[in-house]
Protein backbone atom coordinates (compact mmCIF):
# COMPACT_ATOMS: atom_id res chain seq x y z
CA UNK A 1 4.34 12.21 5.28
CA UNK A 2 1.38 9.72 4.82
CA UNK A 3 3.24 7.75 2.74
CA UNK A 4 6.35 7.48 5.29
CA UNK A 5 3.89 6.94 8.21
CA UNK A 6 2.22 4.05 6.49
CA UNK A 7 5.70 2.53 5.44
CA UNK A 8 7.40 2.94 8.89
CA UNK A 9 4.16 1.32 10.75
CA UNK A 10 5.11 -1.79 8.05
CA UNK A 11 8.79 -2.19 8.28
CA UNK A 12 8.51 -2.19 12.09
CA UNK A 13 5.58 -5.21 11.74
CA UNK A 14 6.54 -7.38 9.18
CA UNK A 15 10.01 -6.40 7.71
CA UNK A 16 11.04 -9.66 9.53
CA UNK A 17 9.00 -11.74 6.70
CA UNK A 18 8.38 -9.47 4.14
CA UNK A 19 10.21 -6.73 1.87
CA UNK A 20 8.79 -3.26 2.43
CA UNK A 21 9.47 -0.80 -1.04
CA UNK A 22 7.96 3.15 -0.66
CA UNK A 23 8.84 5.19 -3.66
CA UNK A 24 11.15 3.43 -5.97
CA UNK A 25 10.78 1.70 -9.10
CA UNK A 26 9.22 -1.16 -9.89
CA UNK A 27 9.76 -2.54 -13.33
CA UNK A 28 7.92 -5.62 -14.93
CA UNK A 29 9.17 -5.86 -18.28
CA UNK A 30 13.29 -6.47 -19.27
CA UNK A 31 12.66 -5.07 -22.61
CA UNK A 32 11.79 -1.62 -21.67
CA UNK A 33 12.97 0.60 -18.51
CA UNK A 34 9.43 2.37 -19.63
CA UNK A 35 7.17 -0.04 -18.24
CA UNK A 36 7.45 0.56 -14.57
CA UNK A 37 5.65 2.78 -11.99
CA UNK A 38 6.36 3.64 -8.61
CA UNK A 39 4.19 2.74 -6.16
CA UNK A 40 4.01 4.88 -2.55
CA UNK A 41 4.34 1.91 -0.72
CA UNK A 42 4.69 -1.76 -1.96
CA UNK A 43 5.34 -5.48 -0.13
CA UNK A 44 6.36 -8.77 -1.39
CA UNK A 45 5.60 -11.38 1.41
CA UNK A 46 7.59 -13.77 2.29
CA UNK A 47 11.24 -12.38 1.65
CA UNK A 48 12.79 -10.94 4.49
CA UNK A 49 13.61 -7.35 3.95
CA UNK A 50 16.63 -6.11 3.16
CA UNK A 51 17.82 -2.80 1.22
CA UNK A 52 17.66 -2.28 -2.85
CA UNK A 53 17.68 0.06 -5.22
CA UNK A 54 15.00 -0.75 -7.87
CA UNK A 55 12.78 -3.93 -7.74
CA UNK A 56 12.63 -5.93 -11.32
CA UNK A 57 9.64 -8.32 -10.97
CA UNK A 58 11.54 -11.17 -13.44
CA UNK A 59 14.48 -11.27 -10.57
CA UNK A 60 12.17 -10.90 -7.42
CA UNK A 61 8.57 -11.68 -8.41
CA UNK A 62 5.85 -9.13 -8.56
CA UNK A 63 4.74 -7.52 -5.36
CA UNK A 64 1.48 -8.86 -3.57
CA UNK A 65 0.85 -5.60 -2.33
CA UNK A 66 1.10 -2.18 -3.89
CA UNK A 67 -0.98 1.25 -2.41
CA UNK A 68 -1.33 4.37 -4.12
CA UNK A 69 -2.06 7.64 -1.78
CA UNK A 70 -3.30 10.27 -3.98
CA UNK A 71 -1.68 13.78 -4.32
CA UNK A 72 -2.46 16.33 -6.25
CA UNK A 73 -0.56 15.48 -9.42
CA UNK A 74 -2.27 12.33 -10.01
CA UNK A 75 -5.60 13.24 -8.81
CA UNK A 76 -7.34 13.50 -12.32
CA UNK A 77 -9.16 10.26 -13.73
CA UNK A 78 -6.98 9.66 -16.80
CA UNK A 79 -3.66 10.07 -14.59
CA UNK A 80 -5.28 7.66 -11.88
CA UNK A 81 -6.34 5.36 -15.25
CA UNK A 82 -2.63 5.20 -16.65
CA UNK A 83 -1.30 3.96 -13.54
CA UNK A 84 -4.40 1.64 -12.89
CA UNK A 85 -3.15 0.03 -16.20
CA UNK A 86 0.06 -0.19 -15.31
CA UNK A 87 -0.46 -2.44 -11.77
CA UNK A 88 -2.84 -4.45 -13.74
CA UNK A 89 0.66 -5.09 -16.18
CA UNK A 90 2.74 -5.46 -13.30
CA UNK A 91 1.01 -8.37 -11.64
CA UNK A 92 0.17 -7.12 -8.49
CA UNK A 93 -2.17 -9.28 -6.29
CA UNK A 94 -4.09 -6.25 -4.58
CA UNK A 95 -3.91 -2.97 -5.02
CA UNK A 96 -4.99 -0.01 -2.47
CA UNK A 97 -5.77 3.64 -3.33
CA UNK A 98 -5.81 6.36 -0.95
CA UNK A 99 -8.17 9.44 -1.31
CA UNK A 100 -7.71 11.45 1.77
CA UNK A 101 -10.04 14.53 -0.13
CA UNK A 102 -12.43 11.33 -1.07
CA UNK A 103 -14.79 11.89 2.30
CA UNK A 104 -17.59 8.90 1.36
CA UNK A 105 -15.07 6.50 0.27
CA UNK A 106 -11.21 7.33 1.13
CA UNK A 107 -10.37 3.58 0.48
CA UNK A 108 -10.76 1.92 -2.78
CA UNK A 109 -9.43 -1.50 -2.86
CA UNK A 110 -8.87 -4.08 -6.13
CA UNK A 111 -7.77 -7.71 -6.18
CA UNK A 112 -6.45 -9.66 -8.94
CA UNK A 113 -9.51 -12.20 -10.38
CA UNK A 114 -8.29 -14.42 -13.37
CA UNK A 115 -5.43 -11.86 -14.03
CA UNK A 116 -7.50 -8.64 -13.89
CA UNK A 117 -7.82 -6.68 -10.72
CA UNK A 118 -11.35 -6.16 -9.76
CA UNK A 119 -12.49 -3.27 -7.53
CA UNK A 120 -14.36 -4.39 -4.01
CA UNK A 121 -17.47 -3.62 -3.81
CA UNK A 122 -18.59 -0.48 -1.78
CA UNK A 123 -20.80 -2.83 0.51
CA UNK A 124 -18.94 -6.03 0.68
CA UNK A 125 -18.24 -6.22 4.76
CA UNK A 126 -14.67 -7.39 3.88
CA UNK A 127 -13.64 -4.75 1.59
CA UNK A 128 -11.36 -2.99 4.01
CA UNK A 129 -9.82 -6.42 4.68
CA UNK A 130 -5.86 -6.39 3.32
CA UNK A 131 -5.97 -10.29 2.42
CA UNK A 132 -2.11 -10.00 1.41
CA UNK A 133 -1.30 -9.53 5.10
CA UNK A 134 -4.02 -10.38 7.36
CA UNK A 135 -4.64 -6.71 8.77
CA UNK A 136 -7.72 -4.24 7.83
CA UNK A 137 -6.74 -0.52 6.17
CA UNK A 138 -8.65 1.94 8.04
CA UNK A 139 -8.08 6.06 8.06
CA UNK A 140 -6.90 8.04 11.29
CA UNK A 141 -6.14 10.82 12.37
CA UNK A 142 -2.29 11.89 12.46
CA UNK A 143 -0.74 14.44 14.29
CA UNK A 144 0.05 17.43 10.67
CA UNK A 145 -0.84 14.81 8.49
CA UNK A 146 -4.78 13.58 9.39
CA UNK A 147 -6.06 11.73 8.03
CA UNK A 148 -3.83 8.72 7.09
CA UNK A 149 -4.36 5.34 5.54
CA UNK A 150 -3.10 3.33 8.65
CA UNK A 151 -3.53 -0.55 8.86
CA UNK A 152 -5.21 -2.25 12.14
CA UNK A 153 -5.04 -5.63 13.68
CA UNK A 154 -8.63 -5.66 13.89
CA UNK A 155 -12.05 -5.21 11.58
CA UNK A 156 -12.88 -1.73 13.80
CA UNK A 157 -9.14 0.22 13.09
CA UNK A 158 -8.57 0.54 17.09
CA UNK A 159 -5.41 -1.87 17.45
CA UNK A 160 -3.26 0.48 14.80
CA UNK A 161 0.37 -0.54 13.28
CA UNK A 162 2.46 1.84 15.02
CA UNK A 163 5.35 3.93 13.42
CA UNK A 164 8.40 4.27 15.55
CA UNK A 165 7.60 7.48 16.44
CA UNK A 166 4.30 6.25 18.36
CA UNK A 167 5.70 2.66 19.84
CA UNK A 168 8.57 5.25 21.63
CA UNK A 169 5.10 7.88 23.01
CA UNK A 170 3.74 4.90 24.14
CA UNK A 171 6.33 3.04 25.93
CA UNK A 172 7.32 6.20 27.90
CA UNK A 173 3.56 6.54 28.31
CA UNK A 174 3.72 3.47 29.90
């Protein structure tokens, strides 16, 4: 549910200028259908989105974007380490992981620095920034699924990318 949340909130913002992926393979290398992973929620910017079935990076480019959301399969270091290695492979730009057990630091954030992906530091004032698309991750409480990794318009998480679900409560709010 956190990871539909987070990818509905998207494809209603930017699907106009960007493909929005959740759960499906991404693969990076023709050779071998083995080097892929599946990221919970990935974008490429720039490419107006449109349905597929399976992203290969040599046809489409690598995605700028790709978050993990922790669950409990892939909760132990040396699962979180294989799939580390394999967004550092695949080229991604920056890479988000979700924690929501993680209560000192829920959001871990890495950006690619000559072609490795380096991990913001814990006190850098921009480290909740997402520089792929402008917007700051932040975590909030969600109706059977708090907390979430939501993305905000602003630094403070109060202007919130809505899903569908919440634009429709809030314009017969209004």
């Amino acid at each position: 549910e956190r990871r539909v949340a987070l990818y509905e909130s998207l494809v209603s913002e930017i699907a106009s200028t960007s493909t929005i992926g959740s759960d499906q393979f991404v693969y990076w290398d023709p050779t071998s259908v083995l080097k892929r992973c599946a990221p919970d929620v990935f974008v490429k910017v720039g490419v107006p989105d449109k349905p597929f079935d399976v992203w290969k990076v040599w046809e489409r480019g690598a995605p700028e974007l790709s978050v993990e959301i922790v669950s409990k399969s892939d909760r132990p270091e040396d699962e979180w380490q294989e799939k580390f290695t394999r967004y550092r492979a695949l080229g991604v730009l920056e890479l988000v992981r979700f924690d929501p057990d993680n209560v000192e630091q829920p959001i871990s954030v890495w950006d690619r620095v000559d072609g490795e992906l380096v991990e913001r530091a814990a006190d850098d004032p921009a480290r909740l920034a997402c520089s792929t698309l402008g917007l700051w991750w932040t975590v909030a409480d969600m109706p059977g699924i708090a907390p979430a990794l939501r993305l905000s318009r602003d630094k403070d998480g109060t202007d919130l990318l809505l899903t569908p679900r919440e634009a429709q409560a809030r314009a017969e709010q209004a």
